[in-house]
N, C-alpha and C. Protein backbone atom coordinates (compact mmCIF):
# COMPACT_ATOMS: atom_id res chain seq x y z
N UNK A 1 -20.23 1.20 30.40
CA UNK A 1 -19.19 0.25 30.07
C UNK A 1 -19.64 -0.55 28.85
N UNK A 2 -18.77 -0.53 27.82
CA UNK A 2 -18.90 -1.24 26.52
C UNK A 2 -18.78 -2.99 26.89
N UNK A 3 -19.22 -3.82 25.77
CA UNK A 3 -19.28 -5.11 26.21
C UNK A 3 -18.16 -5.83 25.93
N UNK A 4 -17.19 -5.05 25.51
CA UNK A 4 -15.82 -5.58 25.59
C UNK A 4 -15.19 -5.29 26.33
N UNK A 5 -15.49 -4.17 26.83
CA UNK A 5 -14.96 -3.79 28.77
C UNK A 5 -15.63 -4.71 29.80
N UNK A 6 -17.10 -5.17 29.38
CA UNK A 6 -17.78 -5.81 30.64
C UNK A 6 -17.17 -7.41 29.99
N UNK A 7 -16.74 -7.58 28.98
CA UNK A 7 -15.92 -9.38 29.00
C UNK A 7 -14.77 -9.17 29.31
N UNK A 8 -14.26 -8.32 29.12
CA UNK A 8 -12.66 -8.29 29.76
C UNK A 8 -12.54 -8.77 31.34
N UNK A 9 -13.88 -7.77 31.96
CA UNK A 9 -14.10 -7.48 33.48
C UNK A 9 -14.36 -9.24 33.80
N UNK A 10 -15.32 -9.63 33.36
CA UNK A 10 -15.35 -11.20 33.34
C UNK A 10 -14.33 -11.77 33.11
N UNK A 11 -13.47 -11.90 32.50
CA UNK A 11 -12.36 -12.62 32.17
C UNK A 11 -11.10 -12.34 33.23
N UNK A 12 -11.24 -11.25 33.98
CA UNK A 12 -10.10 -10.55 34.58
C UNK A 12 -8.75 -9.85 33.80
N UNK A 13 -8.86 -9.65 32.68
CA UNK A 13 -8.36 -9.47 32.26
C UNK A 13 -7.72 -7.69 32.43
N UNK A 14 -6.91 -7.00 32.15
CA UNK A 14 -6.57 -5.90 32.22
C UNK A 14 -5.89 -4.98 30.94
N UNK A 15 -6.29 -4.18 30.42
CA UNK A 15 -5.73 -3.43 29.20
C UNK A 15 -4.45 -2.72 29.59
N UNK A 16 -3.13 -2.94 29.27
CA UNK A 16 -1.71 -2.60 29.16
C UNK A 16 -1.76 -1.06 29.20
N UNK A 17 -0.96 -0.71 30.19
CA UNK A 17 -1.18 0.69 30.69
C UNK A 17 -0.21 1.62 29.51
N UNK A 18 -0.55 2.64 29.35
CA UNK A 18 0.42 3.62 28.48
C UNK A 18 1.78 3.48 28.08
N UNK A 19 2.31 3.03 29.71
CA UNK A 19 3.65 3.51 30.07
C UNK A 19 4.41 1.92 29.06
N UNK A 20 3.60 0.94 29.76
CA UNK A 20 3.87 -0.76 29.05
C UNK A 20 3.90 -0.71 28.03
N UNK A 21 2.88 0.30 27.21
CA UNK A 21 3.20 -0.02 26.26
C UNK A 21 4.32 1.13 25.22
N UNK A 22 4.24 2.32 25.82
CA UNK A 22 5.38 3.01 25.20
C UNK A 22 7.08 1.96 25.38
N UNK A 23 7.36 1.62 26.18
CA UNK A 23 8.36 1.10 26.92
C UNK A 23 8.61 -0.10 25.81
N UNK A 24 7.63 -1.00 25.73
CA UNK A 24 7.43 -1.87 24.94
C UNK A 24 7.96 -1.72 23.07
N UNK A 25 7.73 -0.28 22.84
CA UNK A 25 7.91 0.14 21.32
C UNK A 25 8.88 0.85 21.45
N UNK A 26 9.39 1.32 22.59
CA UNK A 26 10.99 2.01 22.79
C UNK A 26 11.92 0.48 22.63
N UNK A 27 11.68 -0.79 23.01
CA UNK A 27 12.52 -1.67 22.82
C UNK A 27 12.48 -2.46 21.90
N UNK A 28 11.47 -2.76 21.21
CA UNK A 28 11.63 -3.00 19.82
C UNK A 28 11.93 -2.30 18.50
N UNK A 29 11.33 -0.78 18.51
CA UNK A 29 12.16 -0.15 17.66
C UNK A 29 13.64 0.01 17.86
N UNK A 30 14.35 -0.14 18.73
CA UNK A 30 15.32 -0.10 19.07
C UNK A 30 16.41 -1.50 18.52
N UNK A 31 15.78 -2.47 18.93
CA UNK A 31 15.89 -3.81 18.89
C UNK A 31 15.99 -4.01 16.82
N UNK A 32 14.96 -3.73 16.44
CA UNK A 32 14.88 -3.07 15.24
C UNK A 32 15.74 -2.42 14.42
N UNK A 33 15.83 -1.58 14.73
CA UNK A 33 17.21 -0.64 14.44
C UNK A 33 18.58 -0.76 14.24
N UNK A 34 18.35 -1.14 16.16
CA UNK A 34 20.40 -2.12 15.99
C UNK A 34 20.53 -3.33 14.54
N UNK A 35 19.40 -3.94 14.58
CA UNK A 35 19.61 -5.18 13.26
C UNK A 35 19.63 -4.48 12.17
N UNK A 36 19.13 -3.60 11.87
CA UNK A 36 18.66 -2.68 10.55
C UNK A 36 20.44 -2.34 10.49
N UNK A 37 21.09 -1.26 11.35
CA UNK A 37 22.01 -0.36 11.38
C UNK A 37 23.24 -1.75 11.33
N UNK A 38 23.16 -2.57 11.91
CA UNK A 38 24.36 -3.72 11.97
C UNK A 38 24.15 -4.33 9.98
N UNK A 39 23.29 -4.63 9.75
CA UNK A 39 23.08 -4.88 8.42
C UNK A 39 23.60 -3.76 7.29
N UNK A 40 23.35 -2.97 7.23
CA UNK A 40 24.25 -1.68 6.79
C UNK A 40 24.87 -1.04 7.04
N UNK A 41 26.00 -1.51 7.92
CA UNK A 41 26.96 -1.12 8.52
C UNK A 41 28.17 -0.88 7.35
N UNK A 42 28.45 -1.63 6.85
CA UNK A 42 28.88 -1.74 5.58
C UNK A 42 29.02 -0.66 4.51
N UNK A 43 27.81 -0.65 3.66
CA UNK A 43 27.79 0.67 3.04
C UNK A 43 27.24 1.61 3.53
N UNK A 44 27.07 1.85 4.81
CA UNK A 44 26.82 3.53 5.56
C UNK A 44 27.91 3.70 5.93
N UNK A 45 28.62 3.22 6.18
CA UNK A 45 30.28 3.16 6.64
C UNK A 45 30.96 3.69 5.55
N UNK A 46 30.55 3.19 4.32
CA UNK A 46 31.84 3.64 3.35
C UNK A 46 31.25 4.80 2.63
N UNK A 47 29.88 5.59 2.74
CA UNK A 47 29.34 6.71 2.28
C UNK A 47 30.42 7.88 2.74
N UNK A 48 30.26 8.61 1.76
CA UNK A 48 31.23 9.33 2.08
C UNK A 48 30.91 10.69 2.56
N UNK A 49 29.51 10.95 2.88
CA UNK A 49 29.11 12.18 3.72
C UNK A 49 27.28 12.11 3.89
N UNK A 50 27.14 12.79 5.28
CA UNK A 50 25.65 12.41 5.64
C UNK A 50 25.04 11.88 4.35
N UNK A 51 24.84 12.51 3.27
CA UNK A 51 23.94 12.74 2.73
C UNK A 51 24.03 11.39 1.70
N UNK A 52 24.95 10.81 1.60
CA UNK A 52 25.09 9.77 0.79
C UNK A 52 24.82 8.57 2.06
N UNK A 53 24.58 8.33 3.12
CA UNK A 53 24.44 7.71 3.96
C UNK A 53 22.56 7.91 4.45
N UNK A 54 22.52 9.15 3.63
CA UNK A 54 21.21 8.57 4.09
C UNK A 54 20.26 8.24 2.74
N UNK A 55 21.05 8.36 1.34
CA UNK A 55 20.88 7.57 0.43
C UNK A 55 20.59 6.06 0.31
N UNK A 56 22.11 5.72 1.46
CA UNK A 56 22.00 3.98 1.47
C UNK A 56 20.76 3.53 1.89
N UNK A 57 19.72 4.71 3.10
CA UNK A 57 18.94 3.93 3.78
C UNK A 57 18.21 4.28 3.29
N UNK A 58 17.45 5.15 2.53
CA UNK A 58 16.40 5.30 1.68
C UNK A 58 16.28 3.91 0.40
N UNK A 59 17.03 4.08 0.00
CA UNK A 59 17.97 2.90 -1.22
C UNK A 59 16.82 1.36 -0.21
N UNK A 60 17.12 1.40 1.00
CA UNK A 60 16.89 -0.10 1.63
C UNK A 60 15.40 -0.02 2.77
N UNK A 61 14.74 1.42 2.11
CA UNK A 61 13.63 1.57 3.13
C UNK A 61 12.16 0.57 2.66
N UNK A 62 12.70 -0.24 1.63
CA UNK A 62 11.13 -1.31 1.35
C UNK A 62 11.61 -2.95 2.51
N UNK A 63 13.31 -3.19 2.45
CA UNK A 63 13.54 -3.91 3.24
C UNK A 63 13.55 -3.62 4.80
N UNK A 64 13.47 -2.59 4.66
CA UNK A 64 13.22 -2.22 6.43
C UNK A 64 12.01 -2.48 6.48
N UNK A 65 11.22 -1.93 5.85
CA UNK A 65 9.56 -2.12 6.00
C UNK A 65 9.36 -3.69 6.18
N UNK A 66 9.81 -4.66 5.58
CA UNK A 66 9.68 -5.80 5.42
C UNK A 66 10.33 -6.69 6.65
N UNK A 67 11.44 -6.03 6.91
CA UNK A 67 11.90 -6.48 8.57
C UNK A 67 11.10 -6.25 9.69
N UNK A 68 10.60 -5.01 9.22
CA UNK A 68 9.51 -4.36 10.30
C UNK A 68 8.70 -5.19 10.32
N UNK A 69 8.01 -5.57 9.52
CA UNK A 69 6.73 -6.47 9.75
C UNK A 69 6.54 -7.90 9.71
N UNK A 70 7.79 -8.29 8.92
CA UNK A 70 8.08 -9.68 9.84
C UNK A 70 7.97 -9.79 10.86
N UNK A 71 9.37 -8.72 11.81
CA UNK A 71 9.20 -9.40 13.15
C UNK A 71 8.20 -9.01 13.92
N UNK A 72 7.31 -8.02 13.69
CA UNK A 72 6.13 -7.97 13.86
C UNK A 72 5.48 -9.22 14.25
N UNK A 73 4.51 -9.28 13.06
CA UNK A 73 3.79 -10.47 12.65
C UNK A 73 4.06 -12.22 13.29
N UNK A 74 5.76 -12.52 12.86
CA UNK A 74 6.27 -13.35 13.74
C UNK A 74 5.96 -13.50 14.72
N UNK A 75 6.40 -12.28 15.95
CA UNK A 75 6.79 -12.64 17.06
C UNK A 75 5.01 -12.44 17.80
N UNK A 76 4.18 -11.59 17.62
CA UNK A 76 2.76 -11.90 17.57
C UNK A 76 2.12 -13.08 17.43
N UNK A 77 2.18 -13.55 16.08
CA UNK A 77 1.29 -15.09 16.02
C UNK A 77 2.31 -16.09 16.87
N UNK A 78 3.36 -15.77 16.82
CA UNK A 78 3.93 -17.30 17.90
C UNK A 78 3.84 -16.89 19.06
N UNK A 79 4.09 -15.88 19.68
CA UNK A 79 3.88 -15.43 21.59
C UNK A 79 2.52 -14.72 22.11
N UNK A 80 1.95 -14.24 20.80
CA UNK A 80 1.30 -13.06 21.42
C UNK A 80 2.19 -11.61 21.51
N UNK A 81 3.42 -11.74 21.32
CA UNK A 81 4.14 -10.42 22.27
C UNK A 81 5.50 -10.48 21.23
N UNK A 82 6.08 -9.22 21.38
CA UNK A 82 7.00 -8.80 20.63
C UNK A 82 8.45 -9.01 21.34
N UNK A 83 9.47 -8.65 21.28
CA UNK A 83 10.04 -8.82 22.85
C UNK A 83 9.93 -8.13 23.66
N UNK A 84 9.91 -6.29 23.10
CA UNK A 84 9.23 -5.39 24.01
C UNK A 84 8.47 -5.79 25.22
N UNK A 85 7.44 -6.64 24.04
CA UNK A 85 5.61 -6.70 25.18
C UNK A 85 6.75 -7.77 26.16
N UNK A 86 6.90 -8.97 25.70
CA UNK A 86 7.13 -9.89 26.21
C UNK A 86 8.14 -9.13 27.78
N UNK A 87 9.19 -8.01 27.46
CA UNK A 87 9.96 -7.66 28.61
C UNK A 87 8.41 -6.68 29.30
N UNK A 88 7.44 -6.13 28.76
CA UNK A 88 6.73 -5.49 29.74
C UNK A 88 5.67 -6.47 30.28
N UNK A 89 5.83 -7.45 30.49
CA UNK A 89 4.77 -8.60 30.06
C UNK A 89 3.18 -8.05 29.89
N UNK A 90 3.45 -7.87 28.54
CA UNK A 90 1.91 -7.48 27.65
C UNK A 90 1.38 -8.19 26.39
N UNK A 91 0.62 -8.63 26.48
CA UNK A 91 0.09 -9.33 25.18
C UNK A 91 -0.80 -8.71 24.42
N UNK A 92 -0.88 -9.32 23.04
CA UNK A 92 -1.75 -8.79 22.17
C UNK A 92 -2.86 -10.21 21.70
N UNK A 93 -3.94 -9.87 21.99
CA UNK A 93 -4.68 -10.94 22.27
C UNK A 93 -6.27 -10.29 20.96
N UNK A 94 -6.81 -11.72 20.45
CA UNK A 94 -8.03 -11.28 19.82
C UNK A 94 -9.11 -10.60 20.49
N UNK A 95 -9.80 -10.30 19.95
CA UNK A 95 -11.23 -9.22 20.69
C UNK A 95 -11.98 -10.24 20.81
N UNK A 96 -12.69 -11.52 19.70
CA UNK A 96 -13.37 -11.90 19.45
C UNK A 96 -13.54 -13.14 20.46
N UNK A 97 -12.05 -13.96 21.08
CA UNK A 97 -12.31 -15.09 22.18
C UNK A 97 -10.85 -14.83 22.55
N UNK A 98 -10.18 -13.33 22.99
CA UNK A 98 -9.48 -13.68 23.70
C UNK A 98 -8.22 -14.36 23.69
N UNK A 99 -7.88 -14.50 22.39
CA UNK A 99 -6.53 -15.85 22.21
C UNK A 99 -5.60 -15.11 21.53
N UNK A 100 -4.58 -15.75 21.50
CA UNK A 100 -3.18 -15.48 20.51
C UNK A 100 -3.78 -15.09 19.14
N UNK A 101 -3.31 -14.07 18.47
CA UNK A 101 -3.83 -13.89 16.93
C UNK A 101 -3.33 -14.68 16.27
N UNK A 102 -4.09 -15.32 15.16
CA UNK A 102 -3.29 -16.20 14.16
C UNK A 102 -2.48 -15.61 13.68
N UNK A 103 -1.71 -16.21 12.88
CA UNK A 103 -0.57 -15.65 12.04
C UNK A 103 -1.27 -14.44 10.76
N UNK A 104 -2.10 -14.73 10.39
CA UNK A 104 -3.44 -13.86 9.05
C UNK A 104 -3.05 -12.76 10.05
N UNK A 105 -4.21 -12.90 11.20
CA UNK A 105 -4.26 -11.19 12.23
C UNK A 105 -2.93 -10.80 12.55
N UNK A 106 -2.17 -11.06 13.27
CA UNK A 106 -0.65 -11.05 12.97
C UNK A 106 -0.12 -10.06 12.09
N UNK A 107 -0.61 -10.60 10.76
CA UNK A 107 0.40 -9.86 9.89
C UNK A 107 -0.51 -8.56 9.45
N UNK A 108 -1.82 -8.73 9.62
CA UNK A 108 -2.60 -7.42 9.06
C UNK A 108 -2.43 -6.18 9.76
N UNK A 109 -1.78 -7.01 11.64
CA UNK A 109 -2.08 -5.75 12.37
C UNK A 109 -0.41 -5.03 12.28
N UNK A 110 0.50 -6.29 11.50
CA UNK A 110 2.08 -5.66 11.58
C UNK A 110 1.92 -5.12 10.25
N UNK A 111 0.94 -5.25 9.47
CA UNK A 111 1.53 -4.17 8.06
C UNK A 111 0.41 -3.14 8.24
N UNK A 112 -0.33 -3.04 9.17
CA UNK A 112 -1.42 -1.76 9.53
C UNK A 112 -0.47 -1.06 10.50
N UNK A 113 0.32 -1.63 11.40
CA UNK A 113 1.58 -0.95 12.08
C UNK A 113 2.30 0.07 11.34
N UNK A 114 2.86 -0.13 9.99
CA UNK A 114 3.84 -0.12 9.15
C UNK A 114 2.43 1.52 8.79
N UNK A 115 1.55 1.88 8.50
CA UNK A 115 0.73 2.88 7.80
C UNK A 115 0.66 3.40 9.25
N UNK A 116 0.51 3.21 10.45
CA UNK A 116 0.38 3.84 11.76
C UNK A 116 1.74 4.68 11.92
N UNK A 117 2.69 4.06 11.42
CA UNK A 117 4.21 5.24 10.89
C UNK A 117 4.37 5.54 10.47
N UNK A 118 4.07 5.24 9.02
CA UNK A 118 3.90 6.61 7.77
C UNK A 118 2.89 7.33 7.87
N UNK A 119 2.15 7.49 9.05
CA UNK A 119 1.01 8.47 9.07
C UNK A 119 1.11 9.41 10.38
N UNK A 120 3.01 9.58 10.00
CA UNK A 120 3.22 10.54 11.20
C UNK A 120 2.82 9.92 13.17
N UNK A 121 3.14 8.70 13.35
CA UNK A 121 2.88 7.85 14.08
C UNK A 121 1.39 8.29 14.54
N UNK A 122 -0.04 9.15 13.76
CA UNK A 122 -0.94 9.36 14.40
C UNK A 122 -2.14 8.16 14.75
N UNK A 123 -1.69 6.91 13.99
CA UNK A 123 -1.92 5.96 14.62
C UNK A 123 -1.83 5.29 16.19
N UNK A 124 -0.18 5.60 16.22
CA UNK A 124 -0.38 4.81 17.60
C UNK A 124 -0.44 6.10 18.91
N UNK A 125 -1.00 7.60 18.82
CA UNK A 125 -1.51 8.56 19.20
C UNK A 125 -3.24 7.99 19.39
N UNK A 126 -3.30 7.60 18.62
CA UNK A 126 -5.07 6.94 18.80
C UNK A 126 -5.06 6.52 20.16
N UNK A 127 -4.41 5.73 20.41
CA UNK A 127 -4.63 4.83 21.68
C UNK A 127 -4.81 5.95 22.47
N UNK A 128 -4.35 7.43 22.83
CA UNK A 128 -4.46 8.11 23.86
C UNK A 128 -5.92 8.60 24.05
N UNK A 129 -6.65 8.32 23.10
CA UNK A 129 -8.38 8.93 22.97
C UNK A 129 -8.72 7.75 22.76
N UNK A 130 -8.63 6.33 22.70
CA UNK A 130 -9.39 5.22 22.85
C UNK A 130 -9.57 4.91 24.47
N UNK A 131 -10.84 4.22 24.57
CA UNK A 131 -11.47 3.62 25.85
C UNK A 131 -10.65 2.33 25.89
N UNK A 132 -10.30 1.40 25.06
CA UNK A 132 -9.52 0.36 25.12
C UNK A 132 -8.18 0.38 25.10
N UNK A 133 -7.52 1.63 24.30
CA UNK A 133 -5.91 2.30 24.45
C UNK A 133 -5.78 1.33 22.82
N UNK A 134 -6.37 1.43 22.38
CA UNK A 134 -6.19 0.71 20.93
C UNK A 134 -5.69 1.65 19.95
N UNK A 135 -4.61 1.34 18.75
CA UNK A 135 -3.52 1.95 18.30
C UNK A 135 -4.76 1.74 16.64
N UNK A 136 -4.49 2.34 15.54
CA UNK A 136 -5.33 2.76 14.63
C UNK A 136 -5.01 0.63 14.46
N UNK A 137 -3.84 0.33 14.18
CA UNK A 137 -3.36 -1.02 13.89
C UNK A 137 -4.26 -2.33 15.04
N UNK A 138 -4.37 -2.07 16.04
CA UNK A 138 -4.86 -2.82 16.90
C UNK A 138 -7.08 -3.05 16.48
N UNK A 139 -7.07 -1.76 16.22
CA UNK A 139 -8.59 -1.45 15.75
C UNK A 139 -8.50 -2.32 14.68
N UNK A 140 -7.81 -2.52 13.62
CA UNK A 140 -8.19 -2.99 11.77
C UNK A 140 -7.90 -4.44 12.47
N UNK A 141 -7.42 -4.41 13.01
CA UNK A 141 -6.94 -6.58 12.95
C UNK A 141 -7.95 -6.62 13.86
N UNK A 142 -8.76 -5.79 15.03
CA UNK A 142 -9.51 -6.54 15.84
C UNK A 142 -8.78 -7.35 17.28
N UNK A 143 -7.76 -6.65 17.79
CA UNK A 143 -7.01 -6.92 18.91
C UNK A 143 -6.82 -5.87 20.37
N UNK A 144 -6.71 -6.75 21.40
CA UNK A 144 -6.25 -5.38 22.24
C UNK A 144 -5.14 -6.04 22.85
N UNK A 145 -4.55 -5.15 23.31
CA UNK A 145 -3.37 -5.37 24.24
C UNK A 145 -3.48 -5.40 25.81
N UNK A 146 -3.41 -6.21 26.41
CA UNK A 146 -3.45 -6.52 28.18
C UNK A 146 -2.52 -6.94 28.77
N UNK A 147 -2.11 -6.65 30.07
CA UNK A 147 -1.57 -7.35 31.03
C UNK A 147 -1.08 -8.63 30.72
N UNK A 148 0.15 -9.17 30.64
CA UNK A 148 -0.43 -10.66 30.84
C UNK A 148 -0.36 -11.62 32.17
């Protein structure tokens, strides 16, 4: 047992099971999306065939990125939790004492998120061969995700 497994074990703490946390990124990407798709509702609506519709969203894929990791980052440094986590009740907590990430860790681990999806999501595949279930994004900021 690593010594971040034997302080967890001290702390009582528990690492967020698979399922919490798939469940968790099924409702925020989702959550995500609907705002993304309601925001360009507009001109995907008036495209006049797939292919010009998926122009519009290419056209607006640096502001998606940027929505993405706002509410990321946001909803992290103020709860700990995304709403996902928050409906699976799971937090994302520091390695180092355990606490809410600042807003800095926050945003490093929501724009290290953002490269964990352009890298063919084999980022958040990591977690399935980590001892802690840590996502390539959770490793660079120095966070894990638990129970809360």
């Amino acid at each position: 047992m690593g010594e971040i497994e034997q302080d967890l074990a001290r702390e009582e703490l528990t690492i967020a099971s698979y399922s919490k946390r798939i469940k968790a990124y099924l409702l925020d990407e989702a959550l995500i999306f609907a705002t993304v798709f309601a925001a360009l509702w507009e001109p995907i609506n008036a495209a006049d065939n797939a292919l010009a519709q998926i122009a519009v969203i290419n056209a607006h894929l640096a502001w998606i990125a940027l929505f993405h990791t706002i509410y990321h980052a946001v909803f992290v440094a103020m709860y700990g939790a995304t709403l996902g986590k928050m409906w699976q009740r799971i937090v994302v907590i520091e390695i180092g004492g355990f606490g809410k990430p600042s807003f800095y860790v926050a945003l490093i681990r929501a724009l290290a998120r953002v490269v964990s999806d352009l890298c063919m999501a084999l980022g958040f595949a990591w977690a399935f061969v980590d001892p802690l279930r840590q996502t390539w994004h959770d490793k660079f900021s120095r966070v894990i995700v638990i129970d809360a």
